[in-house]
Protein backbone atom coordinates (compact mmCIF):
# COMPACT_ATOMS: atom_id res chain seq x y z
CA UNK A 1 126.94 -8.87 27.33
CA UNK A 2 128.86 -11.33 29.25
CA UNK A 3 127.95 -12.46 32.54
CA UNK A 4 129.65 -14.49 35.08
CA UNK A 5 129.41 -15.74 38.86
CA UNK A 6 132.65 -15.45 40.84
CA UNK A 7 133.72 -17.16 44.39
CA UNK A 8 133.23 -19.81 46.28
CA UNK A 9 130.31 -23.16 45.83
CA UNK A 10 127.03 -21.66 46.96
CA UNK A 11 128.52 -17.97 47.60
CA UNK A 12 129.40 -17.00 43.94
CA UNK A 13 128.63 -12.79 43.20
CA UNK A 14 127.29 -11.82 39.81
CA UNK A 15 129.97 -9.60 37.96
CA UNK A 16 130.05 -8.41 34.20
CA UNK A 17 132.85 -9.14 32.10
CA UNK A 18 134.45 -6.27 30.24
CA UNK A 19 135.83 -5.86 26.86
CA UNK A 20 139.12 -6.38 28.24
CA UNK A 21 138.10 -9.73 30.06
CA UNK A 22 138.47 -8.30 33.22
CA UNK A 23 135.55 -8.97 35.55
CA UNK A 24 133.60 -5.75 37.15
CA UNK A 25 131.54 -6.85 40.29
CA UNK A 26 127.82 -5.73 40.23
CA UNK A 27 126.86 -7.92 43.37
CA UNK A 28 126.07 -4.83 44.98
CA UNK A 29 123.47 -4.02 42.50
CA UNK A 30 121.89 -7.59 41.58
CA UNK A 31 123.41 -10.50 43.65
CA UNK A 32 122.60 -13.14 41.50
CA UNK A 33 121.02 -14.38 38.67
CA UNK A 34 117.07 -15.14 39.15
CA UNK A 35 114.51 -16.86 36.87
CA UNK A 36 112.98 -13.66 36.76
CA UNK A 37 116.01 -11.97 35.59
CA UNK A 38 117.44 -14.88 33.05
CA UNK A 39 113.55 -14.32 31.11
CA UNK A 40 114.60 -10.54 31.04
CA UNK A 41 118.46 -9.25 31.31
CA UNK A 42 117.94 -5.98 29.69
CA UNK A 43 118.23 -4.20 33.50
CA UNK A 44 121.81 -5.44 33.36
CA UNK A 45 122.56 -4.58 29.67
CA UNK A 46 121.50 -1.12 30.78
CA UNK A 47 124.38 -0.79 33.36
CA UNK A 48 127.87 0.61 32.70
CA UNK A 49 130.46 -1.64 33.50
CA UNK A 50 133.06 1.28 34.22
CA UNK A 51 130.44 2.22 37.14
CA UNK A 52 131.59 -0.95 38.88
CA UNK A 53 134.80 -2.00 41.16
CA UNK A 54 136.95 -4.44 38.90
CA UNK A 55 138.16 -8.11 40.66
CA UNK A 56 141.14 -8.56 42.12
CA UNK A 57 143.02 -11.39 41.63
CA UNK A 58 141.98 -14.50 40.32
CA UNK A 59 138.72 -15.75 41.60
CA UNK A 60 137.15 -19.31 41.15
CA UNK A 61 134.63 -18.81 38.57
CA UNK A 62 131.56 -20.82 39.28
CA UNK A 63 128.89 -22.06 37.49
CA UNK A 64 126.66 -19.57 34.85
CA UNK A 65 123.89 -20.03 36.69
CA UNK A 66 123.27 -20.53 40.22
CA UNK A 67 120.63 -23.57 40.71
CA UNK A 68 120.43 -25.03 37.06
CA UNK A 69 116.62 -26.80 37.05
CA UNK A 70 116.97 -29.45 34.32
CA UNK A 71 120.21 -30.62 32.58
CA UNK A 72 119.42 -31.60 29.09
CA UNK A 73 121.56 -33.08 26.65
CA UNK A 74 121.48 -34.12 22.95
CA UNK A 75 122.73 -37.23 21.55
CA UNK A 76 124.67 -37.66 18.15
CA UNK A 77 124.16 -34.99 16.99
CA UNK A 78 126.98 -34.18 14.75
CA UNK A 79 126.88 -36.78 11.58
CA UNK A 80 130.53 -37.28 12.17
CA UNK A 81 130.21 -37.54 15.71
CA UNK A 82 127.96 -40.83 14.97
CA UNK A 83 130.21 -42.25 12.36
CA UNK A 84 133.03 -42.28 15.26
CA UNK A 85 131.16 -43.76 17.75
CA UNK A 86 129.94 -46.54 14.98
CA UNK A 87 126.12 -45.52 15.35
CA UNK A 88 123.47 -44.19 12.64
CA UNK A 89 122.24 -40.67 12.21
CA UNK A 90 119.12 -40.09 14.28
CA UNK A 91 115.80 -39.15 12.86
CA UNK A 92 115.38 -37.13 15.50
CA UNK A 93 116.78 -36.12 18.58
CA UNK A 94 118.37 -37.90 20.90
CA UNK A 95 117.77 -36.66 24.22
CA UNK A 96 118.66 -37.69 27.77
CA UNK A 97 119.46 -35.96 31.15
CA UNK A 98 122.41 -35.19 33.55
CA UNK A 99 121.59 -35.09 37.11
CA UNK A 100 121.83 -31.79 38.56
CA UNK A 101 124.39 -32.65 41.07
CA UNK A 102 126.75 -32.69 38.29
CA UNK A 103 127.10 -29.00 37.81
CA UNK A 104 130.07 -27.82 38.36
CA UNK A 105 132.31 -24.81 37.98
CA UNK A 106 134.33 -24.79 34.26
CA UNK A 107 137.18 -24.96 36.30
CA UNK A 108 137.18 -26.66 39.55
CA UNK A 109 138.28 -30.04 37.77
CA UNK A 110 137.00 -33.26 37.07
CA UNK A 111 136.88 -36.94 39.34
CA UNK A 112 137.78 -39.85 37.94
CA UNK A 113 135.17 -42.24 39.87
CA UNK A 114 137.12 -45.15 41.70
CA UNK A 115 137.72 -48.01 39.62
CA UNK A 116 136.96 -46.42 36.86
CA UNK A 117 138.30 -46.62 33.03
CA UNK A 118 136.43 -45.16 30.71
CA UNK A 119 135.81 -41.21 31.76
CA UNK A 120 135.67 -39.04 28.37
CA UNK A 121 135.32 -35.68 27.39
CA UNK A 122 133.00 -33.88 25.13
CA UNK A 123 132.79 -30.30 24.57
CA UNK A 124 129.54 -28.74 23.52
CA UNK A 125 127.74 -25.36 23.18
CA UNK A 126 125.62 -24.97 25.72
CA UNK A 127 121.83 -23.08 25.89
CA UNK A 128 120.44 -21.43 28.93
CA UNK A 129 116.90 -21.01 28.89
CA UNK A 130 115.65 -17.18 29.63
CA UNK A 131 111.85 -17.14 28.81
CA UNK A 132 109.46 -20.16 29.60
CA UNK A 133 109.16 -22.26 26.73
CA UNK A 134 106.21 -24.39 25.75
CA UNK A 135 105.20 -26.06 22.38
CA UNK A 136 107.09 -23.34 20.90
CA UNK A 137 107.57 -23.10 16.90
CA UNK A 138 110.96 -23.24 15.81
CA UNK A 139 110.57 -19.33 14.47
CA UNK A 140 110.60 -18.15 17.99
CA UNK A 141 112.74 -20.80 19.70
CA UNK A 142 115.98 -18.32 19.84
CA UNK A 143 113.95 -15.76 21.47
CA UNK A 144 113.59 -18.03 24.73
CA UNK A 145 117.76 -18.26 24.87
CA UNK A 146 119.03 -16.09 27.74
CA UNK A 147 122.54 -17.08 26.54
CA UNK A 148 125.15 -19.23 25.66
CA UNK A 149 128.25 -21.07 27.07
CA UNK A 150 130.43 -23.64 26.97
CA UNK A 151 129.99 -27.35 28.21
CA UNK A 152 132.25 -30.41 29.27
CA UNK A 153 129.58 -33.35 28.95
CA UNK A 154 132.09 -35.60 31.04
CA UNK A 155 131.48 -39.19 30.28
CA UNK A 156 131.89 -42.56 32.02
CA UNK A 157 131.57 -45.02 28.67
CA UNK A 158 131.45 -48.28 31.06
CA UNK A 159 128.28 -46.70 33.26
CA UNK A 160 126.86 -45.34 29.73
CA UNK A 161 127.29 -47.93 27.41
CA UNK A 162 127.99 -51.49 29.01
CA UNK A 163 125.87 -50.99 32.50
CA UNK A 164 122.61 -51.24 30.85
CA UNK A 165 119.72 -49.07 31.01
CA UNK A 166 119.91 -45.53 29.93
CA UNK A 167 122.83 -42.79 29.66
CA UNK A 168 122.41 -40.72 32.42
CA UNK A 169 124.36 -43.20 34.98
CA UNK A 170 127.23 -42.60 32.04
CA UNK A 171 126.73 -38.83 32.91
CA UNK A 172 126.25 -37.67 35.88
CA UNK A 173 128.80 -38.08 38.49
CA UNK A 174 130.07 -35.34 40.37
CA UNK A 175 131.83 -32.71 38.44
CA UNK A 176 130.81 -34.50 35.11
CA UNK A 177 129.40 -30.73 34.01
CA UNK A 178 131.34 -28.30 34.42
CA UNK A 179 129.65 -25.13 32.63
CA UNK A 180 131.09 -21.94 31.99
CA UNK A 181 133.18 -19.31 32.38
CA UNK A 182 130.72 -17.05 30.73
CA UNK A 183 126.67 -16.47 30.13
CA UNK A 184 126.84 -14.50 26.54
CA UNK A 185 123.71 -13.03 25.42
CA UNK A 186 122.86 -13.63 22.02
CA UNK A 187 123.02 -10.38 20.92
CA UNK A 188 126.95 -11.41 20.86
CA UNK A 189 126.29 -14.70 19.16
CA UNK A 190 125.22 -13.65 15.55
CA UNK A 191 124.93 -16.93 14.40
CA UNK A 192 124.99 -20.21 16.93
CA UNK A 193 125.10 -22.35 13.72
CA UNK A 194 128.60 -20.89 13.18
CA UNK A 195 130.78 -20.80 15.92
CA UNK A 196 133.90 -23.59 16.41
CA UNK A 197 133.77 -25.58 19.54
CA UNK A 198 137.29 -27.30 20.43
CA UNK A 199 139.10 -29.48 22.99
CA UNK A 200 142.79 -30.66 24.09
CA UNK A 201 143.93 -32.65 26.24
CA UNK A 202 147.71 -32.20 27.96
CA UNK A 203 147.99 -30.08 24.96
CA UNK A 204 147.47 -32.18 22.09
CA UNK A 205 144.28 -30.64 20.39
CA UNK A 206 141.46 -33.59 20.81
CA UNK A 207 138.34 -32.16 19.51
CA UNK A 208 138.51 -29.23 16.51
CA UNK A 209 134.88 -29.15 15.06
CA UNK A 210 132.05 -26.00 13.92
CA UNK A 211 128.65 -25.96 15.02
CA UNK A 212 127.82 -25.94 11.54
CA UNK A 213 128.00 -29.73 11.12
CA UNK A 214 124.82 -30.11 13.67
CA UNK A 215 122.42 -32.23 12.66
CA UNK A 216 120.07 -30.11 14.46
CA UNK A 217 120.59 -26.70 15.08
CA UNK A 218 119.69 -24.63 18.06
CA UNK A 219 116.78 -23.38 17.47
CA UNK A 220 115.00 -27.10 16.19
CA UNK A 221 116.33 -28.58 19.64
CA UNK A 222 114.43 -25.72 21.98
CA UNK A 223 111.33 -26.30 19.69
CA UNK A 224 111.71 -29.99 19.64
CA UNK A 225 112.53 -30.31 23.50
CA UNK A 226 109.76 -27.79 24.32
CA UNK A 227 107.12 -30.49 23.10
CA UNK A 228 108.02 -32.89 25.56
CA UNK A 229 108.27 -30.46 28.62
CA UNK A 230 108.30 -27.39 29.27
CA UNK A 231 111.86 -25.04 29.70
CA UNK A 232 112.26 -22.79 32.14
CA UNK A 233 114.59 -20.15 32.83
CA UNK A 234 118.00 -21.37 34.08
CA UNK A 235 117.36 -25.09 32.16
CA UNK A 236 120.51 -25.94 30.47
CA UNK A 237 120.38 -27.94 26.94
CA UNK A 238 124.35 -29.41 25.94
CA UNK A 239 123.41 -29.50 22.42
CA UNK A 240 125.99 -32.49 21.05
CA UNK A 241 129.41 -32.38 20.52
CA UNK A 242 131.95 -33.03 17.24
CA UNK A 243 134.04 -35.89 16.49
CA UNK A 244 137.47 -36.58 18.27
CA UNK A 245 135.84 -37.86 22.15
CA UNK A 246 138.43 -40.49 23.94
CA UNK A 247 135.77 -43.46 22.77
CA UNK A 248 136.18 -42.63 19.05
CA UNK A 249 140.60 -42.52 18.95
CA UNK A 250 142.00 -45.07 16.04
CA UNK A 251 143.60 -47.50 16.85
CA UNK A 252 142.28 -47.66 19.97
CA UNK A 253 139.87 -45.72 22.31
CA UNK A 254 141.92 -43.37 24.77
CA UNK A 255 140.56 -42.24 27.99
CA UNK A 256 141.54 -39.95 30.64
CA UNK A 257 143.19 -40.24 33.86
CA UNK A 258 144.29 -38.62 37.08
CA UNK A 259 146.68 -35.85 36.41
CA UNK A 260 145.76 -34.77 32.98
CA UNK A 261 144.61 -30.74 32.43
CA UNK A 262 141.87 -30.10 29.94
CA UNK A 263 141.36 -27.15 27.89
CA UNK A 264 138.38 -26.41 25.74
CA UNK A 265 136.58 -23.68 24.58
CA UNK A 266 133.30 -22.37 22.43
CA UNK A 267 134.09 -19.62 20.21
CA UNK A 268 133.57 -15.98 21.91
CA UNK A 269 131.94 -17.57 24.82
CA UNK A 270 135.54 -18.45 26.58
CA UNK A 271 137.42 -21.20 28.14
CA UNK A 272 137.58 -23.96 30.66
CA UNK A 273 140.30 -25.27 31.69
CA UNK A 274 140.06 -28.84 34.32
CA UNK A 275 142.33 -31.40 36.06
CA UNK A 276 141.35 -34.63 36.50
CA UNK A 277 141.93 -36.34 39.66
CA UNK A 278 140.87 -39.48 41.19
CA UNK A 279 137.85 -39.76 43.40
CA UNK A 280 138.10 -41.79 46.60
């Protein structure tokens, strides 16, 4: 099943997505996605999408889940990934946080923060959390996912790397996560150690990379994460993302600017596509 949230910031309506890609509005039987419903979807896997009014048009698509509670992300974790950006393999996850306010639609664009240089782009797979998890053993981890999507973990290098402290002030400006189009439950993901995750930029492909070069795989992040706090449903987890980000182009780093469309994509769990434009 494929889920996603259509219309405007803060007034989006739950709709199913068909095997044609076309998007069947079931507002009028659950509004939106709840906690109680991300532990438990099978009431919606029940339904009949040819019971439902399709969408006209082209709506804005907004974010996969309405009020996202943490924003976790993983560090280096693809082994080329770290060779690029000159740094050594972890022993174990690397894990920091994007503020909330980041969240975004996957394609409502991204600001370039005034003054600013250095904004990158990373695409990732993404993990939305359906059942609490706590101190949970990596056997059951995938049994807390209420799905998958895809990620832009939009980076300011300057703020990250040269502004001391830690990465989040690299992270988190507005629109720095846009996430999206689609939820996918993983009963259409048969392996999330297998799918390719790539990114372009004006065209020229960017990022080209598997999810089968992760250091650590999904279900050793949820367990690993779930020891330090507990997940709850609608927490997102932006599990790392393959070579080819702005910071790591030969001869020289290349970063983006006002004006510039991205496209990236997770395979079978769609595409976003975002202009950049500056902020302020």
């Amino acid at each position: 099943m494929k889920l996603a949230r259509l219309g405007a910031p803060g007034a989006e309506r739950l709709a199913l997505v068909g095997a044609d890609g076309r998007y069947r509005d079931i507002s009028g039987h659950t509004a939106d996605l709840t906690p109680d419903l991300l532990a438990d979807l099978s009431p919606l896997a029940a339904l009949d999408p040819a019971d439902f009014p399709l969408v006209e048009g082209t709506p804005r698509v907004g974010p996969v889940v309405p009020q996202v509670g943490k924003f976790i992300c993983v560090g280096l974790n693809y082994a080329d990934h770290a060779a690029e950006a000159g740094m050594p393999v972890p022993a174990e996850p690397i894990l920091f946080a994007k503020a909330t306010s980041a969240v975004c639609g996957p394609d409502d664009g991204i600001l370039i923060p005034p003054g600013s240089e250095k904004t990158d782009w990373e695409v990732e797979l993404g993990i939305v959390i359906g059942k609490p998890a706590r101190h949970v053993a990596e056997a059951d981890a995938l049994s807390h996912v209420a799905g998958y999507c895809v990620v832009n973990d939009v980076s300011e290098r300057a703020y990250q790397i040269e502004r001391g402290g830690q990465w989040v002030k690299g992270k988190s400006y507005d629109s720095f996560g846009p996430i999206g189009p689609w939820l996918v439950t993983p009963d259409e993901v048969a392996d999330p150690q297998a799918l390719r995750l790539w990114l372009e930029v004006d065209g020229q492909r960017m990022q080209d990379g598997s999810t089968a070069t992760m250091i650590f795989g999904v279900a050793h992040l949820i367990s690993y994460i779930s020891r330090f706090m507990s997940l709850q449903p609608g927490d997102v987890i932006a599990t790392g993302t393959p070579p080819g980000v702005g910071m790591g182009q030969k001869p020289a780093p290349v970063y983006l600017r006002p004006g510039q469309t991205l496209r990236l994509g997770v395979e079978g769990l769609g595409e976003q596509v975002q202009t950049t434009r500056a902020d302020g």
